[in-house]
Protein backbone atom coordinates (compact mmCIF):
# COMPACT_ATOMS: atom_id res chain seq x y z
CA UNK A 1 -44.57 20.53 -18.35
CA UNK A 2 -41.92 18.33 -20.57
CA UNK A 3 -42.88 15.79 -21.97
CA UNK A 4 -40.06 13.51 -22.81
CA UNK A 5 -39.08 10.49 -25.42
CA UNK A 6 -39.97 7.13 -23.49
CA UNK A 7 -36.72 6.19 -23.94
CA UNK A 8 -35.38 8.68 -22.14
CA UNK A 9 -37.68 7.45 -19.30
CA UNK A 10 -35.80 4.30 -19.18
CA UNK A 11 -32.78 5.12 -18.37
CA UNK A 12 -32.48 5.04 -14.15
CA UNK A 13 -30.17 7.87 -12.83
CA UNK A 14 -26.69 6.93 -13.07
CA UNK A 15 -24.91 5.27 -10.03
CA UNK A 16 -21.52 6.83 -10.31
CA UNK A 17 -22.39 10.28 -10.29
CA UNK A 18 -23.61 9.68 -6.51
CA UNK A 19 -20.65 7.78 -6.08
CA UNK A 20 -18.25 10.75 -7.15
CA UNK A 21 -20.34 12.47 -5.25
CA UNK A 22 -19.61 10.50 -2.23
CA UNK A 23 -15.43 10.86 -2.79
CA UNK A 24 -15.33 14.35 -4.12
CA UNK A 25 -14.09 14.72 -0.76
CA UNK A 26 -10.59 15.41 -0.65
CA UNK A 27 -9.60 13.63 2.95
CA UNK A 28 -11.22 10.46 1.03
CA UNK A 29 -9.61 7.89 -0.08
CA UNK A 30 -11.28 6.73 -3.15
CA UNK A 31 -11.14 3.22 -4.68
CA UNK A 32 -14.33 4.46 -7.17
CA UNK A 33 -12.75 4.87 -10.44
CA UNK A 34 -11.13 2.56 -13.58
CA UNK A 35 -8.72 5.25 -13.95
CA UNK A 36 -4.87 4.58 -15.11
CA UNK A 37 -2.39 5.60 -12.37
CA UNK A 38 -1.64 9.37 -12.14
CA UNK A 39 1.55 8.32 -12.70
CA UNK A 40 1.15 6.03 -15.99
CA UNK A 41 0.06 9.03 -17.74
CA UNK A 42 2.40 9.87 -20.14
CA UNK A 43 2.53 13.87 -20.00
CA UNK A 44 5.10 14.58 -21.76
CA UNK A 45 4.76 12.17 -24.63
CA UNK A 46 0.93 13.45 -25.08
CA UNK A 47 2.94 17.44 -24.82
CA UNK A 48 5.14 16.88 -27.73
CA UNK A 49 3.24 14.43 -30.15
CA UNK A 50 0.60 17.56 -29.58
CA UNK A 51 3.49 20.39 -30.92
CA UNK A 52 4.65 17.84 -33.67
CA UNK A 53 0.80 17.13 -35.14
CA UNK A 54 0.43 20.99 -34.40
CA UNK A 55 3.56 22.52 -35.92
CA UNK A 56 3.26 19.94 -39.01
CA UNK A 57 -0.46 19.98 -39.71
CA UNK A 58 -2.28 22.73 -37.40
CA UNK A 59 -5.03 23.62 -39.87
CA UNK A 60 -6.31 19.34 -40.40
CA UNK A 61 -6.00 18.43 -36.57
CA UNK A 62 -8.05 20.93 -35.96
CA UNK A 63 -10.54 20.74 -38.92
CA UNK A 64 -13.40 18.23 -39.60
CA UNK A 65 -12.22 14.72 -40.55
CA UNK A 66 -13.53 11.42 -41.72
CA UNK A 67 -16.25 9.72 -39.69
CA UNK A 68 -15.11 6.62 -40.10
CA UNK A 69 -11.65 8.01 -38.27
CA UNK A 70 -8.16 9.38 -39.01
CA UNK A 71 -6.44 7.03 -41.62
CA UNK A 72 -2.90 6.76 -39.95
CA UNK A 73 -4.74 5.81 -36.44
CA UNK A 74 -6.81 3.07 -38.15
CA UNK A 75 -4.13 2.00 -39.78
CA UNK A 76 -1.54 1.75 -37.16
CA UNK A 77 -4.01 -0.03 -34.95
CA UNK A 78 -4.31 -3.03 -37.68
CA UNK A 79 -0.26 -2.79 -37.99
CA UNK A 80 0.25 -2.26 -33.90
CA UNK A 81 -2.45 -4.09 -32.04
CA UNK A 82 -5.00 -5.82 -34.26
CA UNK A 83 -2.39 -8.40 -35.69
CA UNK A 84 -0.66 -8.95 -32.63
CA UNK A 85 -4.27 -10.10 -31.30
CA UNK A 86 -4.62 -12.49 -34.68
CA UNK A 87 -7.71 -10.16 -35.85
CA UNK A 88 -7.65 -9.44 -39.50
CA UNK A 89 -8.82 -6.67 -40.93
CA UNK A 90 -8.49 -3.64 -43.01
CA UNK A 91 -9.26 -0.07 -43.62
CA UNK A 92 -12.76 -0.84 -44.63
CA UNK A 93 -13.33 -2.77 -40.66
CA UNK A 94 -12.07 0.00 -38.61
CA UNK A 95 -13.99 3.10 -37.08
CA UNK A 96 -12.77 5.40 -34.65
CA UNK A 97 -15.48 6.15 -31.97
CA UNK A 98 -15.40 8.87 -29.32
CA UNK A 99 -14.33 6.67 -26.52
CA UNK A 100 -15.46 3.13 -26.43
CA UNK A 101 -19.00 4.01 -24.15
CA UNK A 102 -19.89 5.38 -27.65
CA UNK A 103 -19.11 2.30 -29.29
CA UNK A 104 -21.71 0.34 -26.88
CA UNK A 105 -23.62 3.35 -27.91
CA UNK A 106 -23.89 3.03 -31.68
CA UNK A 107 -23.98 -0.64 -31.90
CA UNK A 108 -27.04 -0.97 -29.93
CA UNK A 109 -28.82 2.04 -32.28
CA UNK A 110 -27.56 -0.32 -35.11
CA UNK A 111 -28.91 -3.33 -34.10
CA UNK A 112 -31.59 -2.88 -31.41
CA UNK A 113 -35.05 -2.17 -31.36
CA UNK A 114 -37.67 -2.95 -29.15
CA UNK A 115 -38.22 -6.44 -27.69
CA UNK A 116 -34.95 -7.50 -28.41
CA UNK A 117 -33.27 -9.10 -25.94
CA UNK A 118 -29.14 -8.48 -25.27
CA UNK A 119 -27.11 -11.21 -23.15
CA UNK A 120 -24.52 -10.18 -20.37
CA UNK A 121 -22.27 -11.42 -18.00
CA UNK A 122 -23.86 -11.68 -14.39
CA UNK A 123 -22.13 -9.52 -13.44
CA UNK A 124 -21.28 -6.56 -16.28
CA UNK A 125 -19.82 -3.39 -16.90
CA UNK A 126 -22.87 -1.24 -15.41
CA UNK A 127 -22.75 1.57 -17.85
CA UNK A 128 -23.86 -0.82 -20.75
CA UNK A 129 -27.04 -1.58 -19.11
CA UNK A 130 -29.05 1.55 -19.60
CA UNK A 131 -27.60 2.08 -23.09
CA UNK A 132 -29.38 -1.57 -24.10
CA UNK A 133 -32.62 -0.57 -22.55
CA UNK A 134 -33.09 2.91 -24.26
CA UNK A 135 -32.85 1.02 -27.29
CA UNK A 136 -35.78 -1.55 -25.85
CA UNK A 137 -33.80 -4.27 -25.49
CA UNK A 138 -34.62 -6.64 -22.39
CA UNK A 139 -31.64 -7.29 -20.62
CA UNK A 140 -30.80 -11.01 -19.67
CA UNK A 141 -27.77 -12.24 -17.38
CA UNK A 142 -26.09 -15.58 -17.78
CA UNK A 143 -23.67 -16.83 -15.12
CA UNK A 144 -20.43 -16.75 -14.62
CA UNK A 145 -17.65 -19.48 -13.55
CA UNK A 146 -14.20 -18.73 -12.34
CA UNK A 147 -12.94 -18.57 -15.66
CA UNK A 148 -15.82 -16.97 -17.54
CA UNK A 149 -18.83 -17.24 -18.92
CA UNK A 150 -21.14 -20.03 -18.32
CA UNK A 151 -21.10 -21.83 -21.59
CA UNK A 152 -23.71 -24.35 -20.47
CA UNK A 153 -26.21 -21.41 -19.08
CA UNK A 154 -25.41 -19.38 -22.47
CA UNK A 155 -26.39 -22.08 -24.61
CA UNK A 156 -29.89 -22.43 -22.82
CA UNK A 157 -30.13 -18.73 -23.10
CA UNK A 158 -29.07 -18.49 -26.64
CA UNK A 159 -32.08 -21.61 -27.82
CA UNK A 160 -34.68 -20.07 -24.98
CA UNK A 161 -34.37 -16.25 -26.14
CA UNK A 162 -32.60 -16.18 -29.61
CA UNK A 163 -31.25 -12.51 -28.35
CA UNK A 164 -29.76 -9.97 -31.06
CA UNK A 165 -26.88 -9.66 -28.97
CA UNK A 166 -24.30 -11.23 -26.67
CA UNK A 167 -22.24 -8.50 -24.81
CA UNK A 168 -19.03 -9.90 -23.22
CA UNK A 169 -15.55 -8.57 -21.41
CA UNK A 170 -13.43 -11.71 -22.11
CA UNK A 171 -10.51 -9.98 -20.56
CA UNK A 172 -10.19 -9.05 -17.24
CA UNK A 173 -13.93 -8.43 -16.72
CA UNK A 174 -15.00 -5.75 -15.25
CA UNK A 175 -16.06 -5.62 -12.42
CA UNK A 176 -15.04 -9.05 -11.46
CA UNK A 177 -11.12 -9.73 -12.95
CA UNK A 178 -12.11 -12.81 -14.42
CA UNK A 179 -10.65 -13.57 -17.66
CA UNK A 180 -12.69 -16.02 -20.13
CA UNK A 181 -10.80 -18.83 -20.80
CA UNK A 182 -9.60 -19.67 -24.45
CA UNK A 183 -11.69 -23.41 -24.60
CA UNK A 184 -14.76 -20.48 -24.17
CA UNK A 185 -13.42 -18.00 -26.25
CA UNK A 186 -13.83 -20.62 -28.97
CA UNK A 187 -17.28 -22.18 -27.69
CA UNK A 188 -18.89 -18.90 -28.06
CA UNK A 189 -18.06 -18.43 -31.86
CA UNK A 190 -19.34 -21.81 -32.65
CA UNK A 191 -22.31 -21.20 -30.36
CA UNK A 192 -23.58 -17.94 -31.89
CA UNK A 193 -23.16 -19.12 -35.24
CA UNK A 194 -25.59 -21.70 -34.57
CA UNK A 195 -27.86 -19.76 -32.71
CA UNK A 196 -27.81 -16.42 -35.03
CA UNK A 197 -26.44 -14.28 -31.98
CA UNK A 198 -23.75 -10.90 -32.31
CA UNK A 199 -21.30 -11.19 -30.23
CA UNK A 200 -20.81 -6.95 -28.95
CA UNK A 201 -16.47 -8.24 -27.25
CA UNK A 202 -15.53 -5.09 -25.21
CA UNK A 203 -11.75 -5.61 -24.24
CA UNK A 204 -9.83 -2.26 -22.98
CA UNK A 205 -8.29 -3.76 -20.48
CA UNK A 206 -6.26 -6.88 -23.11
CA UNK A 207 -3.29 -4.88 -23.03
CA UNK A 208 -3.42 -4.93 -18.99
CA UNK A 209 -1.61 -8.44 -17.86
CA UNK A 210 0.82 -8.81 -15.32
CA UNK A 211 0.98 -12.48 -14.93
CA UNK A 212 0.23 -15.05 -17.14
CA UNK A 213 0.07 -15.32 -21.49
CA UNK A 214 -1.85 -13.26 -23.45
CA UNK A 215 -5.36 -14.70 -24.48
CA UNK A 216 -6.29 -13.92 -27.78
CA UNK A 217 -9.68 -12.23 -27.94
CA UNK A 218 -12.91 -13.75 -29.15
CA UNK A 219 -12.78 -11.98 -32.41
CA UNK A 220 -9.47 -13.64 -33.46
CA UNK A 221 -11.52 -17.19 -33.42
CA UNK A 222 -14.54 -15.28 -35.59
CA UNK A 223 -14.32 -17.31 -39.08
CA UNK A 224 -18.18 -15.93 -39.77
CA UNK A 225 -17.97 -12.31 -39.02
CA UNK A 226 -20.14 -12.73 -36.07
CA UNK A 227 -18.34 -10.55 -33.79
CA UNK A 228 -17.83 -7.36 -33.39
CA UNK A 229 -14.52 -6.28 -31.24
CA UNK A 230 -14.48 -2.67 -29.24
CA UNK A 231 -11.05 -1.37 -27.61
CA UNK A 232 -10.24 1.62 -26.00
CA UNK A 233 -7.35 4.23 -25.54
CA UNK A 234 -8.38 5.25 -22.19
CA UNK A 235 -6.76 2.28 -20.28
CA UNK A 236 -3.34 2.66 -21.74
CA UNK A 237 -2.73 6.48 -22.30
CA UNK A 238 -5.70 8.66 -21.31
CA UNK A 239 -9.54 8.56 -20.80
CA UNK A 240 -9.69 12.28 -21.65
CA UNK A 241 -8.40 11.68 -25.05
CA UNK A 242 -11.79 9.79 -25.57
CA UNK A 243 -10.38 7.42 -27.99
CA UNK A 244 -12.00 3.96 -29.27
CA UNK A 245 -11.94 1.49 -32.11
CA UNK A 246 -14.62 -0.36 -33.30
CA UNK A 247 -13.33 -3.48 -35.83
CA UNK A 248 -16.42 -5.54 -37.64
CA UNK A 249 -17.46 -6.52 -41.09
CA UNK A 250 -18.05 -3.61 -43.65
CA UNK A 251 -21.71 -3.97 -43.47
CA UNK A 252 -21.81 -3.55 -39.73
CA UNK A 253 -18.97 -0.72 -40.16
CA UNK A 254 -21.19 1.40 -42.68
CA UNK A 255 -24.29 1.34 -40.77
CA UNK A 256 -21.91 2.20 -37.55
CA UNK A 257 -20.73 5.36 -39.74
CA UNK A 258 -24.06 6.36 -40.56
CA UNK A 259 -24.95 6.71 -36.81
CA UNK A 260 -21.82 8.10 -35.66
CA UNK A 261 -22.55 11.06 -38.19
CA UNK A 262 -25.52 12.18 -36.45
CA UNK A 263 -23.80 11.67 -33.13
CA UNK A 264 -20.60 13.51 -33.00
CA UNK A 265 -19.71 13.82 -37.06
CA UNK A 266 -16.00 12.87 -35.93
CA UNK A 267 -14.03 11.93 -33.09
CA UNK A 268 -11.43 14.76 -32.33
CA UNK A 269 -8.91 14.75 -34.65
CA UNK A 270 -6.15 15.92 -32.77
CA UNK A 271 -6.90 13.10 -30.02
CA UNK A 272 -6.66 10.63 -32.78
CA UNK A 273 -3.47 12.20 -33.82
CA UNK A 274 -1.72 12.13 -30.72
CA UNK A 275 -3.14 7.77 -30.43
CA UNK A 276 -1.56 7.21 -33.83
CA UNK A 277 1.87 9.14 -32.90
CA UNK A 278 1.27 6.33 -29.70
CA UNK A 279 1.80 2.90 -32.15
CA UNK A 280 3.72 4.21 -34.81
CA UNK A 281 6.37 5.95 -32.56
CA UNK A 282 6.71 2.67 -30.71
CA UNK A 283 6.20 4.08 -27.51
CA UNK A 284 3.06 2.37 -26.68
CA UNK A 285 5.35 -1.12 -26.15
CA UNK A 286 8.04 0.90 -24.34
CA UNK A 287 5.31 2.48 -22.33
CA UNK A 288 2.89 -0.93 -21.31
CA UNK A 289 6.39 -2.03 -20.25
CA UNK A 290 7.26 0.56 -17.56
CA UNK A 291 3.62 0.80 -16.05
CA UNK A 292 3.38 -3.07 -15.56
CA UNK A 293 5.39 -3.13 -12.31
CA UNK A 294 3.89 0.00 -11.00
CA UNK A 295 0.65 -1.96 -11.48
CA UNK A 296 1.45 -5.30 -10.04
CA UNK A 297 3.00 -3.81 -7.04
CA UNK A 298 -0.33 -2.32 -6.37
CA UNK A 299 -2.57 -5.18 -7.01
CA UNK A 300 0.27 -6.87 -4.94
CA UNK A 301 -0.59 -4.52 -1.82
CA UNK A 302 -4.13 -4.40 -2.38
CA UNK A 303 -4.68 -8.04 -1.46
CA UNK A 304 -2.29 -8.50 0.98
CA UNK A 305 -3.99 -5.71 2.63
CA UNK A 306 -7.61 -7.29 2.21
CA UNK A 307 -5.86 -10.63 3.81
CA UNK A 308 -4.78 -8.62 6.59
CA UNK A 309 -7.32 -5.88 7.47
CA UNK A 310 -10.62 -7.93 6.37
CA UNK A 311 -12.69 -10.43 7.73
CA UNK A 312 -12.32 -13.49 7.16
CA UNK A 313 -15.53 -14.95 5.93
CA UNK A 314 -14.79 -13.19 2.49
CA UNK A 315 -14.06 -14.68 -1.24
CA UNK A 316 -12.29 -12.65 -3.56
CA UNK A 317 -10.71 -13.11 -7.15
CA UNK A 318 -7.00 -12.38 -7.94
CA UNK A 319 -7.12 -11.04 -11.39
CA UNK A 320 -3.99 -11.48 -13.80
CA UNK A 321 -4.02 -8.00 -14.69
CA UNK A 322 -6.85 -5.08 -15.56
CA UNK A 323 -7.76 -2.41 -12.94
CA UNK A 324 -10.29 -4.17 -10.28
CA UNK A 325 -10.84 -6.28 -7.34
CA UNK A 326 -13.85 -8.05 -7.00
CA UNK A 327 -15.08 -9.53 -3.35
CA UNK A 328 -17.74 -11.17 -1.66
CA UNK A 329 -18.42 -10.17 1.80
CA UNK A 330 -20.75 -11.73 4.36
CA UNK A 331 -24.07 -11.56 3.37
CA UNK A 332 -25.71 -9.25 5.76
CA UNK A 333 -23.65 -6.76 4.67
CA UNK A 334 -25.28 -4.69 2.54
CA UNK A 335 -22.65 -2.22 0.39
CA UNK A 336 -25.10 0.24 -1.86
CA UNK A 337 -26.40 1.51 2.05
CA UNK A 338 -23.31 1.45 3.88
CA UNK A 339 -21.34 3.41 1.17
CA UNK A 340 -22.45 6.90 2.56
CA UNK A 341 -21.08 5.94 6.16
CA UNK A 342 -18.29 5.04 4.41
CA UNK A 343 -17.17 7.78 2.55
CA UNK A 344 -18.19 10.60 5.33
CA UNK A 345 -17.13 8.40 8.41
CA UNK A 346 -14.33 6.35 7.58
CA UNK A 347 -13.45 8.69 4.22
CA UNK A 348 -12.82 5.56 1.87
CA UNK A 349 -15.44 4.67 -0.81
CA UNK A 350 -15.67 2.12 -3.26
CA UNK A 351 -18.55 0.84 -6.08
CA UNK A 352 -20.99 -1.75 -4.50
CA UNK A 353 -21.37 -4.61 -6.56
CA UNK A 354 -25.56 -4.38 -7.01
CA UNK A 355 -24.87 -1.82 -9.60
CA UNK A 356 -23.48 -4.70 -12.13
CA UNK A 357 -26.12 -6.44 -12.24
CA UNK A 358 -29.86 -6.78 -13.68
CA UNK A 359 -31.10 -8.01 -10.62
CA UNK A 360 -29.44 -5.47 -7.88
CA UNK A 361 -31.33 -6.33 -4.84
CA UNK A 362 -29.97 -10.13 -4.49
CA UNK A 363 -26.75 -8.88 -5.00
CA UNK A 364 -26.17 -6.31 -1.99
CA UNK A 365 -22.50 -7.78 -0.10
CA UNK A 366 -19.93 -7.12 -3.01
CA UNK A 367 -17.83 -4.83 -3.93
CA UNK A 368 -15.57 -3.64 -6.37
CA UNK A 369 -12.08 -2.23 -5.95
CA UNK A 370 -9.58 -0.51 -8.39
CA UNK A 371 -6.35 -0.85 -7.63
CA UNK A 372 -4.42 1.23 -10.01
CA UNK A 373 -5.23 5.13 -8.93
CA UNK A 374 -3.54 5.07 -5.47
CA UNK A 375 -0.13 4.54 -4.71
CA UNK A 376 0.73 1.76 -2.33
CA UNK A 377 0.99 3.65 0.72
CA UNK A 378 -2.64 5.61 0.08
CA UNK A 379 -3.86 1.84 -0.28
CA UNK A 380 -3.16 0.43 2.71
CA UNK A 381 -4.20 3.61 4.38
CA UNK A 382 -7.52 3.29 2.58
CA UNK A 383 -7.84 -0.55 3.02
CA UNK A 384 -7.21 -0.19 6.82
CA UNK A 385 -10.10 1.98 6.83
CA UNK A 386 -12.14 0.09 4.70
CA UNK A 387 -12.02 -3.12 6.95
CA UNK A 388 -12.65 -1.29 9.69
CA UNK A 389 -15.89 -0.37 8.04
CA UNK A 390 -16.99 -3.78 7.45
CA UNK A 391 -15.38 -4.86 10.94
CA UNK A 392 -17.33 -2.55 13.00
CA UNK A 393 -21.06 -3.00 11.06
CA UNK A 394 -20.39 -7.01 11.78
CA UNK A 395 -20.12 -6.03 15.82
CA UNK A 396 -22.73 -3.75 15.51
CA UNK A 397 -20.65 -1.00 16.15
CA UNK A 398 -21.83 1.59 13.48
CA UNK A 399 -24.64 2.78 15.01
């Protein structure tokens, strides 16, 4: 018999996969996934920034490279995006990680061990939560308000637990839309300063705003090199490239590099090439620019539709921008269990909310919805099915 690591032992199985399992279906209309439009991804921009980085340097996009990341795409991403976000930084800040899930990844083997305890939004991006308890970190939530973290609840968590770690989506959270407001943004520096804390800022979806100003992220209020900021490709050109960037101190950045090496030596080469061709070709502006109405046309029809096809007794959060929909629904509905009737019944599926947080059983009656992958037809199709689902289990029709 095997007899595997303990650490291993601590991860639970992983929710999606069942959840993909649930919509591989092709009659099913699936609100599952973070996933860009079909239509925002830019084919034939990714086709011929391929043949150029081929035809002019075949041999190095296809070689080794350095671990710390392709030198053009770090520094086009200070030039392109890290200024425009009022984060300084230079060569010496910047690592290129193989999607930003290994980012999550390599800062927790940096700075966790076991007993440590991490701080998260209540509730989080679910895939961060095993990765924190492999390391042995004990996992602690602190609320949420409409515009963010609880600064109040954070501070008594920061004195109570003195935690390594503060993880945080300022922007757009997923799963819940919310975006932290700038009077926090600035709180939290101060506040894990004086309590000793790292502040872990994952923000893919900054780029992602339909309404409203930009906020600028935590890390462009970090005077004492507290945080450390994570950002993604996979949100604005393609997941499959498996593209992220890590920007933090040199210290952290070194001891980043060091683990990266015996992870994955280097992030594709090619799929950093075809990122850096993105920002320097200024096609990532012109790009951001045509998806945006595509985007808020959808998040447009997605809550009309919820006004008009669910019940009432619901709460919900209109996001600004990002890729989700976050609601509340009555609270004898319970989503994890009715999520299989759901997908083979009605053929719509979705991610119930329990899987975002620490404590899943007390959260059973929400739900989260991306709006992005379906077009606004396929939407109201699938949202017309999807409040007949909750309709019918309120009458006690589903069984």
């Amino acid at each position: 018999m095997v007899k595997f690591a303990d650490r291993i032992q601590k991860i639970p199985e992983d929710p999606l996969n069942e959840i993909m399992k649930l919509s591989s279906d092709r009659d099913i209309i699936s609100f599952s996934l973070g996933s860009p439009s079909k239509e925002a991804y830019p084919t034939e921009f990714i086709i011929n920034a391929t043949k150029k980085l081929l035809v002019e340097n075949p041999v190095s996009m296809l070689s080794y490279g350095l671990q710390e990341g392709y030198v053009p795409l770090r520094k086009n991403f200070i030039e392109h995006i890290a200024k425009s976000r009022n984060i300084n930084a230079n060569l010496d800040n910047v690592l290129i990680t193989t999607g930003a899930t290994q980012g999550i990844e390599l800062v927790s083997q940096v700075l966790l061990q076991e007993g440590d305890k991490v701080l998260v939004e209540s509730p989080t991006f679910f895939a961060a939560l095993p990765v924190f308890k492999k390391y042995g970190a004990t996992v602690i939530p602190v609320k949420m308000d409409n515009d963010g973290i609880d600064t109040n609840d954070l501070e008594v968590k920061l004195k109570k637990y003195a935690p390594k770690l503060l993880y945080i989506i300022p922007t757009f959270q997923n799963p819940t839309g919310i975006t932290l407001s700038e009077e926090k943004r600035k709180a939290i520096c101060k506040l894990v300063v004086k309590y000793g804390t790292i502040v872990l800022e994952d923000d893919p979806y900054y780029d992602l705003r339909f309404i409203g100003e930009h906020i600028m992220p935590i890390k462009s209020h970090d005077k004492n090199e507290n945080v450390i900021y994570l950002s993604s490709f996979s949100k604005i050109l393609a997941p499959g490239l498996r593209v992220g960037v890590i920007i933090a101190n040199k210290e952290i950045i070194n001891k980043l590099v060091l683990a990266k090496s015996g992870a994955d030596t280097n992030t594709s080469l090619l799929s950093q090439g075809i990122c850096s061709e993105f920002l320097e070709s200024g096609f990532y502006k012109s790009h951001m620019n045509e998806i945006f109405p595509l985007y808020l046309n959808r998040l447009n029809k997605m809550i009309e539709c919820i006004e008009q096809f669910f019940p009432d007794n619901i709460e919900f959060i209109r996001p600004e921008g990002g890729l989700f929909i976050w609601l509340g629904l009555p609270k004898e509905i319970d989503t994890k269990t009715l999520l299989k009737t759901s997908s083979q019944k009605y053929k719509v599926s979705y991610v119930p909310g329990s899987i975002f947080y620490t404590n899943p059983s007390e959260h059973q009656n929400f739900i989260r919805l991306n709006y992005s992958s379906n077009d606004e037809s396929t939407i109201e199709q699938g949202m017309k099915r999807l409040g007949m689902v909750f309709k019918d289990y309120i009458s006690g029709l589903f069984f």
